[in-house]
Protein backbone atom coordinates (compact mmCIF):
# COMPACT_ATOMS: atom_id res chain seq x y z
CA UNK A 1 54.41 -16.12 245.17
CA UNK A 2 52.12 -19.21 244.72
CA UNK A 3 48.97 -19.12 244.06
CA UNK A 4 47.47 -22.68 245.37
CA UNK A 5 45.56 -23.29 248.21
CA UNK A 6 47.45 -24.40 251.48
CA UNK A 7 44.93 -26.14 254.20
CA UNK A 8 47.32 -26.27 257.31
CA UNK A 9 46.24 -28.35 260.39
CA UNK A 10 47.22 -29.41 263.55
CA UNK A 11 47.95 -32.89 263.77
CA UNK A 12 48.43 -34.92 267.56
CA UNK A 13 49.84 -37.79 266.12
CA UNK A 14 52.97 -35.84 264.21
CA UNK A 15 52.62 -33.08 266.93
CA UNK A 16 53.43 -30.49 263.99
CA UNK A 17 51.06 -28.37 262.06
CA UNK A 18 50.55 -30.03 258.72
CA UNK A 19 50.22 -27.90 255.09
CA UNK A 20 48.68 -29.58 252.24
CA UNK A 21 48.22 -28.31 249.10
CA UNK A 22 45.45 -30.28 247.22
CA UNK A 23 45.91 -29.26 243.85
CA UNK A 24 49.82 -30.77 243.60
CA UNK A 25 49.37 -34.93 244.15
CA UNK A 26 51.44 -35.42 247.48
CA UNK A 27 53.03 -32.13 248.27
CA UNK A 28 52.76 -31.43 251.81
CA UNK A 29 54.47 -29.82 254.50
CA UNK A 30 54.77 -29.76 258.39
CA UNK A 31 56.35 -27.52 261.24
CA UNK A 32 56.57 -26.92 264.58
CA UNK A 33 54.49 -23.73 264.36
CA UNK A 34 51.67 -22.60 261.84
CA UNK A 35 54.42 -20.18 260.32
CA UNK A 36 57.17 -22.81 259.88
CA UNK A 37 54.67 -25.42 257.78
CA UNK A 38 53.22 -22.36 255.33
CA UNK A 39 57.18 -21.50 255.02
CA UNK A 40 57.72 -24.69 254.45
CA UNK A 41 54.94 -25.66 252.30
CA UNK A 42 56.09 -22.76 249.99
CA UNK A 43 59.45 -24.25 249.76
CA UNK A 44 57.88 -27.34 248.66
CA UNK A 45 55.18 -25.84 246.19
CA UNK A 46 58.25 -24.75 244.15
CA UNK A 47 60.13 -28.24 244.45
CA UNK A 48 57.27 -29.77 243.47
CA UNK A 49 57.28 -27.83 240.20
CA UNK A 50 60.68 -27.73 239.18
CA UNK A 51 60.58 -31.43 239.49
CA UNK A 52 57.69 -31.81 237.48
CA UNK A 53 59.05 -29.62 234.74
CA UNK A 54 61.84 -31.87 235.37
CA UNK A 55 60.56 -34.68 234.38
CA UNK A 56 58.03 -33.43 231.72
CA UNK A 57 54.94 -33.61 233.75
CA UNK A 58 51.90 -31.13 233.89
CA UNK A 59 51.67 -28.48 236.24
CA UNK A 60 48.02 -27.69 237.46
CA UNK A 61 46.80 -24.06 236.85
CA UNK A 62 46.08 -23.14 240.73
CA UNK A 63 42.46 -22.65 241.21
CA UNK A 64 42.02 -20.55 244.10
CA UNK A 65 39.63 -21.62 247.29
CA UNK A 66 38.78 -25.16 246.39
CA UNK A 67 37.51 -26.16 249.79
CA UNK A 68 34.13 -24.34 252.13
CA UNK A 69 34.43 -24.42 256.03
């Protein structure tokens, strides 16, 4: 289980809900539903790691609720 916030949105222009993750540079996810991009954006979260460990890079310690609505 990840621990990183996921802000998921509707988008018009993709016409999929979108799931970012702020704390990981560029990892973001999208689906047809709101279920499908947090699946989805979970998948990523973890391919985002592995290729950072991959390539020796540092992995942000997840921070919890970064953003206030």
């Amino acid at each position: 289980m990840n621990k990183y916030e996921i802000i998921i949105y509707w988008s018009d222009e993709d016409n999929s809900f979108i799931a970012e993750v702020p704390e990981l540079p560029g990892c973001m996810a999208d689906g047809k539903t709101y279920q499908e991009a947090l699946k989805n954006a979970e998948i990523i979260i973890s391919e985002w790691i592995e290729t950072a460990r991959e390539l020796g890079r540092q992995i942000p310690v997840p921070k919890g609720k970064l953003v206030y609505a």
